[in-house]
PDB file of N, CA and C in Angstrom:
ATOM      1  N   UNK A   1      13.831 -13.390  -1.041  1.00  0.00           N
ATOM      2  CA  UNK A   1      12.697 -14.197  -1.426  1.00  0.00           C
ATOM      3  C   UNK A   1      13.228 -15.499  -2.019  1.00  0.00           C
ATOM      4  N   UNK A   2      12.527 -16.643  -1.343  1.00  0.00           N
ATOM      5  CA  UNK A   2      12.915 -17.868  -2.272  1.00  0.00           C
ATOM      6  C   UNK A   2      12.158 -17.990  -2.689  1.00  0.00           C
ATOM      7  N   UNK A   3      11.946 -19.677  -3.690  1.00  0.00           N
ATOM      8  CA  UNK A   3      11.381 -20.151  -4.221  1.00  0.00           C
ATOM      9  C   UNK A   3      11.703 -21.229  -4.997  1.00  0.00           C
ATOM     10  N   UNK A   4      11.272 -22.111  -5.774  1.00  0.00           N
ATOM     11  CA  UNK A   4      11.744 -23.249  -6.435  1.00  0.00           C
ATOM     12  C   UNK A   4      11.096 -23.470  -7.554  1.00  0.00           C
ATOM     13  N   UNK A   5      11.892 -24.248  -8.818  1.00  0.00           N
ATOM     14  CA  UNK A   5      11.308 -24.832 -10.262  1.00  0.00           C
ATOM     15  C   UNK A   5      10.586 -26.010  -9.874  1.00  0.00           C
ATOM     16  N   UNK A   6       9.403 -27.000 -10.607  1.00  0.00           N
ATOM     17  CA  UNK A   6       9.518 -28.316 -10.704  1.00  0.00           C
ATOM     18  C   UNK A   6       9.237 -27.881 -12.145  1.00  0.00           C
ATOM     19  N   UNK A   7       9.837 -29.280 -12.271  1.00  0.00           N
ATOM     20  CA  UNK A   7       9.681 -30.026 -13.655  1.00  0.00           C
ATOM     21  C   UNK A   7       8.814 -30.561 -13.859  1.00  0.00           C
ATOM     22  N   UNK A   8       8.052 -30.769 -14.545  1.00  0.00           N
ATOM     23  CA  UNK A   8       6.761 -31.316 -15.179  1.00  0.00           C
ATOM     24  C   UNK A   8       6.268 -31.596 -16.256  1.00  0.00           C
ATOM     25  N   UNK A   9       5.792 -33.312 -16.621  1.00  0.00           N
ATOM     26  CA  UNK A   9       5.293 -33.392 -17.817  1.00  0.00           C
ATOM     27  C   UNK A   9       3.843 -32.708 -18.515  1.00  0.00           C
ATOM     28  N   UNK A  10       4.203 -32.537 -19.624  1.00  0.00           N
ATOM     29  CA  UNK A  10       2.816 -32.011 -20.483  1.00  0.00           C
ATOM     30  C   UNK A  10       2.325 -32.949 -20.777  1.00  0.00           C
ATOM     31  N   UNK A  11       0.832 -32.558 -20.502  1.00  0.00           N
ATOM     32  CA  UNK A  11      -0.185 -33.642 -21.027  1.00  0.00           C
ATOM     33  C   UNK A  11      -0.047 -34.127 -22.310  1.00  0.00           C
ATOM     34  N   UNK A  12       0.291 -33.253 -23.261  1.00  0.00           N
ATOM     35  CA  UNK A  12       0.115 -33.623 -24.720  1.00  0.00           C
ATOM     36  C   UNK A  12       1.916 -33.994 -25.255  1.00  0.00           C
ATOM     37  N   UNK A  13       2.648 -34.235 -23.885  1.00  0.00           N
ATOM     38  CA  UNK A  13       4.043 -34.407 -24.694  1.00  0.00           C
ATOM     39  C   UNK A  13       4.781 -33.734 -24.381  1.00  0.00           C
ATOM     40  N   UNK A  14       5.952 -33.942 -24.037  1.00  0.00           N
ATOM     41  CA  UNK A  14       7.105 -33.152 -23.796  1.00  0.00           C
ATOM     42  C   UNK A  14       7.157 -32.709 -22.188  1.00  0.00           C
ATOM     43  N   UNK A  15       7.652 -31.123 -22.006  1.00  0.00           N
ATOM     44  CA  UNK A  15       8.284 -31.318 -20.162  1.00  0.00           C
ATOM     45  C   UNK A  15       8.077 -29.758 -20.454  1.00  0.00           C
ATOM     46  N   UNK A  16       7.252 -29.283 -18.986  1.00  0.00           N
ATOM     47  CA  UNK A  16       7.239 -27.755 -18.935  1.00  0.00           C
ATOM     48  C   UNK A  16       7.610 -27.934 -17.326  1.00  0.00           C
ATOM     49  N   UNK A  17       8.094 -26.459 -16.888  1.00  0.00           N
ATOM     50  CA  UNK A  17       8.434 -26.136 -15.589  1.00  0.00           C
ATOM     51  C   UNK A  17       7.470 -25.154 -14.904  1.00  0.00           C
ATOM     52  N   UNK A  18       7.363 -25.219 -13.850  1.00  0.00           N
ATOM     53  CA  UNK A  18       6.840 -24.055 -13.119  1.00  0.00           C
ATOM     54  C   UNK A  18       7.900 -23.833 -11.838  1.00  0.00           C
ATOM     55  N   UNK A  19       7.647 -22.087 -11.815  1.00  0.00           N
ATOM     56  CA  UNK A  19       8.084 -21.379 -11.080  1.00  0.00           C
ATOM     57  C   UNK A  19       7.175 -20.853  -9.776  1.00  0.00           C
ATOM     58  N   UNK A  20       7.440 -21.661  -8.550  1.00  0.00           N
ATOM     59  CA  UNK A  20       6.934 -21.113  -7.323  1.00  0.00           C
ATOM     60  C   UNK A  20       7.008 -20.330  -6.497  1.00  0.00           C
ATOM     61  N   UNK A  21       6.302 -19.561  -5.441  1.00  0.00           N
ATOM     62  CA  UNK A  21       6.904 -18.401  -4.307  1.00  0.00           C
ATOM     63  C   UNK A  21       7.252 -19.510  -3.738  1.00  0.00           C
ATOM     64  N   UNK A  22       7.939 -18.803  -1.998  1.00  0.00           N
ATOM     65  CA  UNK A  22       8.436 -19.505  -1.006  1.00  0.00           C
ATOM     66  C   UNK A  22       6.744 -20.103  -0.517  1.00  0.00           C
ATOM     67  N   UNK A  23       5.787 -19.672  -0.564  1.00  0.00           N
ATOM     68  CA  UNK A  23       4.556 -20.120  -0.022  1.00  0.00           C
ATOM     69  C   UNK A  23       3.996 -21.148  -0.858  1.00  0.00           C
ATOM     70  N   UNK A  24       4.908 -21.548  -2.161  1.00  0.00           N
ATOM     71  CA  UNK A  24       4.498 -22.796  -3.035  1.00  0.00           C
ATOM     72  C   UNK A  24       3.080 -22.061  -3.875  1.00  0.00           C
ATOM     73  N   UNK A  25       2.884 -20.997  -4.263  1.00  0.00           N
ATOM     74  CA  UNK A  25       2.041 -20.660  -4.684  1.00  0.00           C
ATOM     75  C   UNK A  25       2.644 -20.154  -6.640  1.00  0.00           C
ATOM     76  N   UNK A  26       2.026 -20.548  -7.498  1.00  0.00           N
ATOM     77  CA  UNK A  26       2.372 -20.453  -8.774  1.00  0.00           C
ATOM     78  C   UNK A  26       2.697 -19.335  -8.938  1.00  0.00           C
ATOM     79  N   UNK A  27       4.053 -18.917  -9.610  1.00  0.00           N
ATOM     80  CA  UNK A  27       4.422 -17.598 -10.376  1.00  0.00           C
ATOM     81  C   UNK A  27       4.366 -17.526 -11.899  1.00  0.00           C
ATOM     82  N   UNK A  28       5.152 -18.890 -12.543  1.00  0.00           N
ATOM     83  CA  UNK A  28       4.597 -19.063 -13.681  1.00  0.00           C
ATOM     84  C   UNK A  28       4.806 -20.552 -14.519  1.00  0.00           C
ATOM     85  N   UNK A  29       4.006 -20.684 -15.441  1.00  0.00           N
ATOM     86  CA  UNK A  29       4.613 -22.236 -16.344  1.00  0.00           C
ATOM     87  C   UNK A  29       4.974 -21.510 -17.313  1.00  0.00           C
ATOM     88  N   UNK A  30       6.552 -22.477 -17.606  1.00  0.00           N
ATOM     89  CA  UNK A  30       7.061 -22.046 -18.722  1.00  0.00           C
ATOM     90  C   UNK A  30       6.142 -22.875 -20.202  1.00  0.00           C
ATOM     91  N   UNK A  31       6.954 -22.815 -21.735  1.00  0.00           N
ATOM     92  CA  UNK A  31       6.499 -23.145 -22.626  1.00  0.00           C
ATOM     93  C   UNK A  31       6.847 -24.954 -22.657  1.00  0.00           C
ATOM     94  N   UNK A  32       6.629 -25.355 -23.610  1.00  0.00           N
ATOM     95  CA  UNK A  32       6.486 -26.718 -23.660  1.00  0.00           C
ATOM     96  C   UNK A  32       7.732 -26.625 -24.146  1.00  0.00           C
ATOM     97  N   UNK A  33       8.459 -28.288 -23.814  1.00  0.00           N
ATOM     98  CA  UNK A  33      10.219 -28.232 -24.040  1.00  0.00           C
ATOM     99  C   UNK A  33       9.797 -29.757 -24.521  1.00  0.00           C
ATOM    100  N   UNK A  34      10.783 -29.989 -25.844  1.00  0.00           N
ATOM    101  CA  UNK A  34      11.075 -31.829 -25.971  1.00  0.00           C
ATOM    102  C   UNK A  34      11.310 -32.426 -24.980  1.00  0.00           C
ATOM    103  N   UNK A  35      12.501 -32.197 -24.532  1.00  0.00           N
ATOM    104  CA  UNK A  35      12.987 -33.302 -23.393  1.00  0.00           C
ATOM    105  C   UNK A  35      13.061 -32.529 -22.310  1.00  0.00           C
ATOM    106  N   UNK A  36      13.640 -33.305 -20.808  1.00  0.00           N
ATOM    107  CA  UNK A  36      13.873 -32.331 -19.482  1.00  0.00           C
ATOM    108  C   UNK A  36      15.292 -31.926 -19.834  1.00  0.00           C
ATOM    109  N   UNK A  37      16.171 -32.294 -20.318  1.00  0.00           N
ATOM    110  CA  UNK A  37      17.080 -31.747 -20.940  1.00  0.00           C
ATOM    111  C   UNK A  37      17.139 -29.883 -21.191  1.00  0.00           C
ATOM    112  N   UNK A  38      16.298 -30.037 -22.325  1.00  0.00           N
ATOM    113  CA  UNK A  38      16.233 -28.809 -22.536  1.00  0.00           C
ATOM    114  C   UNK A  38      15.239 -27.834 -21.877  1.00  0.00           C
ATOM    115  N   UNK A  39      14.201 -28.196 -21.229  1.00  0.00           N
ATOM    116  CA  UNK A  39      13.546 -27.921 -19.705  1.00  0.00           C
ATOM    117  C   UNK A  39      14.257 -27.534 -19.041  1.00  0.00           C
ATOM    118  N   UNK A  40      15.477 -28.228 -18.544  1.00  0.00           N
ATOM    119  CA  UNK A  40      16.405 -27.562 -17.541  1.00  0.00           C
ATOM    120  C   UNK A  40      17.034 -26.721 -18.148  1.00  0.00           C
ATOM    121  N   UNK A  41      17.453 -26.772 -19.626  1.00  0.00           N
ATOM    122  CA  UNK A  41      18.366 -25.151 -20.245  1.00  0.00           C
ATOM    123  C   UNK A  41      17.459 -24.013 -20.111  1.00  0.00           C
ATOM    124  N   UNK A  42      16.089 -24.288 -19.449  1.00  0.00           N
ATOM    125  CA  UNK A  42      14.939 -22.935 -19.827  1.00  0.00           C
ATOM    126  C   UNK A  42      15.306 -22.741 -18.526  1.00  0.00           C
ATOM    127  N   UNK A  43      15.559 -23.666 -17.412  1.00  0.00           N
ATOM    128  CA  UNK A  43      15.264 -23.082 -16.134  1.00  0.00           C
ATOM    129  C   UNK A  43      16.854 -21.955 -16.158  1.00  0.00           C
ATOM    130  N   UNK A  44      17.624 -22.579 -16.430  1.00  0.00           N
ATOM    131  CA  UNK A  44      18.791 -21.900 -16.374  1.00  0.00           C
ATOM    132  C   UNK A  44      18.883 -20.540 -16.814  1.00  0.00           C
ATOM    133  N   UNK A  45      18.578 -20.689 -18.275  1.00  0.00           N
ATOM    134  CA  UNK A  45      17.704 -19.230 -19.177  1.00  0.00           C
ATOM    135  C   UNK A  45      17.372 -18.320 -18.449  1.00  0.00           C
ATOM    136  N   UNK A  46      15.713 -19.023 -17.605  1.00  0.00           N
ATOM    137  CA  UNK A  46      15.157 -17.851 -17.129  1.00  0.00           C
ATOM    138  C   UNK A  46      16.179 -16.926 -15.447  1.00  0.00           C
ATOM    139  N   UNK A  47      16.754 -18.361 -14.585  1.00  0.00           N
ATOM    140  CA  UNK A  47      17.707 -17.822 -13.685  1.00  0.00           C
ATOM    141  C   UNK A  47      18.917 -16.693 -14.138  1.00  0.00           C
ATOM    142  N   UNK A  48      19.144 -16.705 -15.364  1.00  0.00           N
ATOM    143  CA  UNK A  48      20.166 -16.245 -15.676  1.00  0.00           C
ATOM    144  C   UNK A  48      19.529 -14.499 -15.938  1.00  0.00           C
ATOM    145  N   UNK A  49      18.204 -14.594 -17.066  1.00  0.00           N
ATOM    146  CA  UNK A  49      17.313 -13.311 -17.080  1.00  0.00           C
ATOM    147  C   UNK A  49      16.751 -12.592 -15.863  1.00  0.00           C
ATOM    148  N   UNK A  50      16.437 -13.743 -14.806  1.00  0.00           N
ATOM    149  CA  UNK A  50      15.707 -12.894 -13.726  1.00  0.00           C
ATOM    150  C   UNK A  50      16.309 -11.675 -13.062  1.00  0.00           C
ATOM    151  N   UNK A  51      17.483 -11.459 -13.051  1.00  0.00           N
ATOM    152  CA  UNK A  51      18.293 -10.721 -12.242  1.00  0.00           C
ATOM    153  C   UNK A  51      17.724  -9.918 -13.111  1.00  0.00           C
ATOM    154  N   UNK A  52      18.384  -9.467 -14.653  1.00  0.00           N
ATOM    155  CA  UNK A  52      18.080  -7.757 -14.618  1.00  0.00           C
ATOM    156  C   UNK A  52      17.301  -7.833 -16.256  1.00  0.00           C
ATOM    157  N   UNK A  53      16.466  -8.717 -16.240  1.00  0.00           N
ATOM    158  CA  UNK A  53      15.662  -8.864 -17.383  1.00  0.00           C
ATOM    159  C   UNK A  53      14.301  -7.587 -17.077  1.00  0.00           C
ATOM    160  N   UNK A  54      14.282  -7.049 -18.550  1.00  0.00           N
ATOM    161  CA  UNK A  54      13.244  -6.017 -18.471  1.00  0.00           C
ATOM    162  C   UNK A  54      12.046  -6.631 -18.562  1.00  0.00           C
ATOM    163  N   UNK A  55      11.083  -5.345 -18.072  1.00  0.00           N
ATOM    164  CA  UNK A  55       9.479  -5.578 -18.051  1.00  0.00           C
ATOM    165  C   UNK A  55       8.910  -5.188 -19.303  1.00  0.00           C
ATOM    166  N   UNK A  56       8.353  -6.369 -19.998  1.00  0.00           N
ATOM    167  CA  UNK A  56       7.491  -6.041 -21.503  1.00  0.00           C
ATOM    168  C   UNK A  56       6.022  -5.759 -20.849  1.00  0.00           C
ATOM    169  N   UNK A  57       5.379  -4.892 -20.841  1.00  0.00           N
ATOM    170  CA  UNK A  57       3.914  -4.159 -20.659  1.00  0.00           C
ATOM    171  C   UNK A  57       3.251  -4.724 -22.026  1.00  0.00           C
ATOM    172  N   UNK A  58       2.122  -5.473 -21.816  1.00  0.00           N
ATOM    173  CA  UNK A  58       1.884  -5.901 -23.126  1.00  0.00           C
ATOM    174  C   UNK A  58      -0.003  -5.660 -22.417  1.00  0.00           C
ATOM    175  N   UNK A  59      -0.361  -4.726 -21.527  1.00  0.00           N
ATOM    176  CA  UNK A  59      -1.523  -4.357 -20.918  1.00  0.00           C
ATOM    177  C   UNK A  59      -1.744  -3.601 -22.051  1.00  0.00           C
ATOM    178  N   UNK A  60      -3.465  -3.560 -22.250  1.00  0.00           N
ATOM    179  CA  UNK A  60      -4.056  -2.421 -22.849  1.00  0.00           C
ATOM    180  C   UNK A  60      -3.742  -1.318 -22.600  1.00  0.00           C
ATOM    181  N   UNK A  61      -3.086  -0.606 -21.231  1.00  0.00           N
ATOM    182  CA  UNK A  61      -3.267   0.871 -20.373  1.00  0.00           C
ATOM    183  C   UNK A  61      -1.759   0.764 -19.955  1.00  0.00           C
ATOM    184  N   UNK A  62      -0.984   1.326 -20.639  1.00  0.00           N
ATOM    185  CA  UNK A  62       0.418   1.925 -20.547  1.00  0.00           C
ATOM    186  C   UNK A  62       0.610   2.814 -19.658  1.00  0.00           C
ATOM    187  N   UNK A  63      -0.521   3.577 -18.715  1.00  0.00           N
ATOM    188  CA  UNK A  63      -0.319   4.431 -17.771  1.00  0.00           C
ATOM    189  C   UNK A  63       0.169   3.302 -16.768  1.00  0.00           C
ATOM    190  N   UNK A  64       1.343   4.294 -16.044  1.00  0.00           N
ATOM    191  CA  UNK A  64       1.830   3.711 -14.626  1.00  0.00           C
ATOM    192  C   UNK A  64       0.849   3.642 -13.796  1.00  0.00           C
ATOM    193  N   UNK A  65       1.154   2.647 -12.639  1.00  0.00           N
ATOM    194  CA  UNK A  65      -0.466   2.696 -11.727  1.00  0.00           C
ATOM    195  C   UNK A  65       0.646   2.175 -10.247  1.00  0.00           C
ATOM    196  N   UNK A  66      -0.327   2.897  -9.083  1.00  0.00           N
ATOM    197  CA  UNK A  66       1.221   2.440  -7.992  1.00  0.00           C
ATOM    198  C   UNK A  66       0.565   1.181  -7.635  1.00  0.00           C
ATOM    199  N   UNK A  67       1.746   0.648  -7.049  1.00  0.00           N
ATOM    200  CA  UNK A  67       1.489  -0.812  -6.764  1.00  0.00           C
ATOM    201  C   UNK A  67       1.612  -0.892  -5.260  1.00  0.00           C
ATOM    202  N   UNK A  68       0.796  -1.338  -4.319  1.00  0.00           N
ATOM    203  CA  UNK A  68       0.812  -1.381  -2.824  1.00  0.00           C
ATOM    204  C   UNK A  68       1.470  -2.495  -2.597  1.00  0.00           C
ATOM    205  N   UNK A  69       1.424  -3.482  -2.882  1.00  0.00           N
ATOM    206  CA  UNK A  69       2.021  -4.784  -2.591  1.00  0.00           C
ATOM    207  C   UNK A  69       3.488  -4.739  -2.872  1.00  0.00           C
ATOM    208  N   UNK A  70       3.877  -4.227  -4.169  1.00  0.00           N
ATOM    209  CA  UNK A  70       5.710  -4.393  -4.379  1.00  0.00           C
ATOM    210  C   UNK A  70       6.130  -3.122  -4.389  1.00  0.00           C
ATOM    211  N   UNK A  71       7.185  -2.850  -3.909  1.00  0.00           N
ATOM    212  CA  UNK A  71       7.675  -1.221  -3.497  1.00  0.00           C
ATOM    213  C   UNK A  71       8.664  -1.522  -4.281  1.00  0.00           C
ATOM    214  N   UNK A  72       9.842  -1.818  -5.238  1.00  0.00           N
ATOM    215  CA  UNK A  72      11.410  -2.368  -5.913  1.00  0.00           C
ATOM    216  C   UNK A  72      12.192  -1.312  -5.218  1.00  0.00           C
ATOM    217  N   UNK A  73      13.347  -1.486  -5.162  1.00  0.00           N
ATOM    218  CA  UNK A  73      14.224  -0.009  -4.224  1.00  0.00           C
ATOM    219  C   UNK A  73      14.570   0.426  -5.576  1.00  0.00           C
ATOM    220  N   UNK A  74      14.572  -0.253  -6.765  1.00  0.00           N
ATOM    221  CA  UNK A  74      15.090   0.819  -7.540  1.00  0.00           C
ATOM    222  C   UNK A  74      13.732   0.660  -8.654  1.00  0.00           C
ATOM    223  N   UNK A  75      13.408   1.434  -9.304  1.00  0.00           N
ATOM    224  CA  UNK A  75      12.689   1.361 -10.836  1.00  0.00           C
ATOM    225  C   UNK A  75      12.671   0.763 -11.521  1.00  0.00           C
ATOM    226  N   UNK A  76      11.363   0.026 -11.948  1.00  0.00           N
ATOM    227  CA  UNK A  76      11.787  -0.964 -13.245  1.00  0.00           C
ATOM    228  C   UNK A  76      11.301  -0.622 -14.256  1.00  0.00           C
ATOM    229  N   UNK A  77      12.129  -1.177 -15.043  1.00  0.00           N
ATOM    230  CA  UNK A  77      12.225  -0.620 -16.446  1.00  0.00           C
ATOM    231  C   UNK A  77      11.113  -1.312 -17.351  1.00  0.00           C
ATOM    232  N   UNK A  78      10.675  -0.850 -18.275  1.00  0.00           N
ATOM    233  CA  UNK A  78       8.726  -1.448 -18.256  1.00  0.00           C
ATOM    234  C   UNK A  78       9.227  -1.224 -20.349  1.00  0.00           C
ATOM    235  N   UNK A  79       9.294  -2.402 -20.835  1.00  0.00           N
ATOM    236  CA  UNK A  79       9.401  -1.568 -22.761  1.00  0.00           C
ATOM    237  C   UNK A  79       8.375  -2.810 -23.027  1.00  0.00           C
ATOM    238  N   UNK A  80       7.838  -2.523 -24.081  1.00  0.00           N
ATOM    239  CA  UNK A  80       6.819  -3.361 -25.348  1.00  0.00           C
ATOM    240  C   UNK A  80       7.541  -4.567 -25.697  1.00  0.00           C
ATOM    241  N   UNK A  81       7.149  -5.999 -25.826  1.00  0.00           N
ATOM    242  CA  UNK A  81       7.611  -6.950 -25.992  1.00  0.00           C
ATOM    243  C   UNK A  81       6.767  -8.436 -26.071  1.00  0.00           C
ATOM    244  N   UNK A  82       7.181  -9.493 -25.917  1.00  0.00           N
ATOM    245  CA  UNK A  82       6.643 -10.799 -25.833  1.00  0.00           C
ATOM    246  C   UNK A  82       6.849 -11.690 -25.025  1.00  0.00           C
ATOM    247  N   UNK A  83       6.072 -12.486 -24.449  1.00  0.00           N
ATOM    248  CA  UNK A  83       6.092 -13.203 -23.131  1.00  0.00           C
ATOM    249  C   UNK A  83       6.751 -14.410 -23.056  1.00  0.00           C
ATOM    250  N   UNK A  84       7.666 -14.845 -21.980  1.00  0.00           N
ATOM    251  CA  UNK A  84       8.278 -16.190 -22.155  1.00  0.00           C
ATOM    252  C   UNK A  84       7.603 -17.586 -21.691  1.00  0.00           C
ATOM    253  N   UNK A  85       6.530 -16.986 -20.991  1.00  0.00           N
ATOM    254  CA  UNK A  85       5.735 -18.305 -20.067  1.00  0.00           C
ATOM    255  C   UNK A  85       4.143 -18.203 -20.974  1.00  0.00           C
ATOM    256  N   UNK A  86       3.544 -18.778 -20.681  1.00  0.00           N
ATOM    257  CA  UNK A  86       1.878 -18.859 -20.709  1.00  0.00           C
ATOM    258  C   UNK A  86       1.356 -19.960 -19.999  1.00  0.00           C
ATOM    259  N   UNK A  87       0.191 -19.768 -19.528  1.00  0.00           N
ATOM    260  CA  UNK A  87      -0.534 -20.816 -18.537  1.00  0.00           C
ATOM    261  C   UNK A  87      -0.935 -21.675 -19.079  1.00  0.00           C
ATOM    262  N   UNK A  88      -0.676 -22.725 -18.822  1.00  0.00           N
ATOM    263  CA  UNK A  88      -1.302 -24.226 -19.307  1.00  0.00           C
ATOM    264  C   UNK A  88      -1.390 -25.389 -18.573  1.00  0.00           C
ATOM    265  N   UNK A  89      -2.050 -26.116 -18.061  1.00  0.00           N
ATOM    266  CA  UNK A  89      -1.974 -26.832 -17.364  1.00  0.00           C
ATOM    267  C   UNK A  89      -1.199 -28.363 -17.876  1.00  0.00           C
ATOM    268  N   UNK A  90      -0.544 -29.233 -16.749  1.00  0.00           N
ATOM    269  CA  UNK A  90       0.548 -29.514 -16.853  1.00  0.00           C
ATOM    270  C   UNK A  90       0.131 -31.303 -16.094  1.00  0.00           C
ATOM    271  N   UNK A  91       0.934 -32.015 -15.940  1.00  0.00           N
ATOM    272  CA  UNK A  91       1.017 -33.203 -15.076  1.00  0.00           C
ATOM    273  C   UNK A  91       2.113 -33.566 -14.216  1.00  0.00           C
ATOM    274  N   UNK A  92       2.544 -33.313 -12.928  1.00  0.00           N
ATOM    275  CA  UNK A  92       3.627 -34.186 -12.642  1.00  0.00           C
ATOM    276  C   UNK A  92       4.401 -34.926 -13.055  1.00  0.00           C
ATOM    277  N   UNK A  93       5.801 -35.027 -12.867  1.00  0.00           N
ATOM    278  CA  UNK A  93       6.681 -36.105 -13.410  1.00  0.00           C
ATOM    279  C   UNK A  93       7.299 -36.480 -11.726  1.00  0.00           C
ATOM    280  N   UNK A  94       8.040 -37.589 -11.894  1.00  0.00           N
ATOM    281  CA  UNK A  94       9.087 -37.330 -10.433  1.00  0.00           C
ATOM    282  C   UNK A  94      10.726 -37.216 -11.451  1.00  0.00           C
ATOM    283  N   UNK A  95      11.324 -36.736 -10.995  1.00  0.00           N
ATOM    284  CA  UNK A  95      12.649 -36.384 -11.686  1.00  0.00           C
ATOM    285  C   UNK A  95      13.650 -37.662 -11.124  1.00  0.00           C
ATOM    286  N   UNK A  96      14.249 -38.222 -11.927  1.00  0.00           N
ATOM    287  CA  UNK A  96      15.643 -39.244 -11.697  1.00  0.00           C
ATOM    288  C   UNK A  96      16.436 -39.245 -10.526  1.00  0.00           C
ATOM    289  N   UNK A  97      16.180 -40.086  -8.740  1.00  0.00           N
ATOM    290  CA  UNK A  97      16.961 -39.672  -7.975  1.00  0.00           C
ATOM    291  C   UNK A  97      16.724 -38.479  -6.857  1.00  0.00           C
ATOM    292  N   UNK A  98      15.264 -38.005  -7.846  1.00  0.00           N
ATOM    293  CA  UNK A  98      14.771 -36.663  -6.321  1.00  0.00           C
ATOM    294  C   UNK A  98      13.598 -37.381  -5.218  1.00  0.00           C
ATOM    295  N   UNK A  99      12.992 -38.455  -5.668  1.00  0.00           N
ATOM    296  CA  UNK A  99      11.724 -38.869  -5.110  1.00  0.00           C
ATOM    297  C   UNK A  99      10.730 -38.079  -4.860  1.00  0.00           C
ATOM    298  N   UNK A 100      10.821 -36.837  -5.819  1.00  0.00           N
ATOM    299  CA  UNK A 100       9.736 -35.529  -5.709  1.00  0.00           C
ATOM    300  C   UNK A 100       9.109 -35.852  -6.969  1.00  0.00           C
ATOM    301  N   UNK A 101       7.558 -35.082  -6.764  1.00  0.00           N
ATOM    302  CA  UNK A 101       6.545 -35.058  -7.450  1.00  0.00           C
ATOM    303  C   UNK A 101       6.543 -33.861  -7.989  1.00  0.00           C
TER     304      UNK A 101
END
């Protein structure tokens, strides 16, 4: 599966990222960052967690439920925790040298 970051300014200040499928469809926006600087240390962050970062269940209903859409070949590991992204809406930037939006 691919997919890609952009970088993006916040309306109210500073630089958040989002994370896309290969179909360009939203997976998630990260939190608000000062600069793209440290925007890009989140993207790195989260590349570095994705591989074998656990699942925080933070649902009302802790019962397992099967999932038709994702099969994982192996089990994932599901513990109580706190979220690294939240939805917020965001503005375009173009980044230094990419001519992307």
């Amino acid at each position: 599966m691919s997919g890609h970051f952009e970088l993006i300014s916040a309306p109210d200040g500073g630089y958040r990222f989002r994370l896309l499928d290969k179909s360009g469809d939203l997976v998630a926006i990260s939190v608000k960052f000062p600069t793209k600087r440290s925007a890009a240390a989140g993207i790195y962050r989260v590349r570095e967690i994705a591989g074998t970062g656990l699942i925080h269940d933070l649902s009302t209903s802790r019962r397992s439920e099967p999932s038709h859409r994702f099969r994982p070949t192996q089990p994932a590991q599901v513990h109580s925790g706190t979220h690294a992204f939240q939805a917020r809406g965001a503005t375009p930037c173009t980044l230094s040298g990419s001519g992307r939006t």
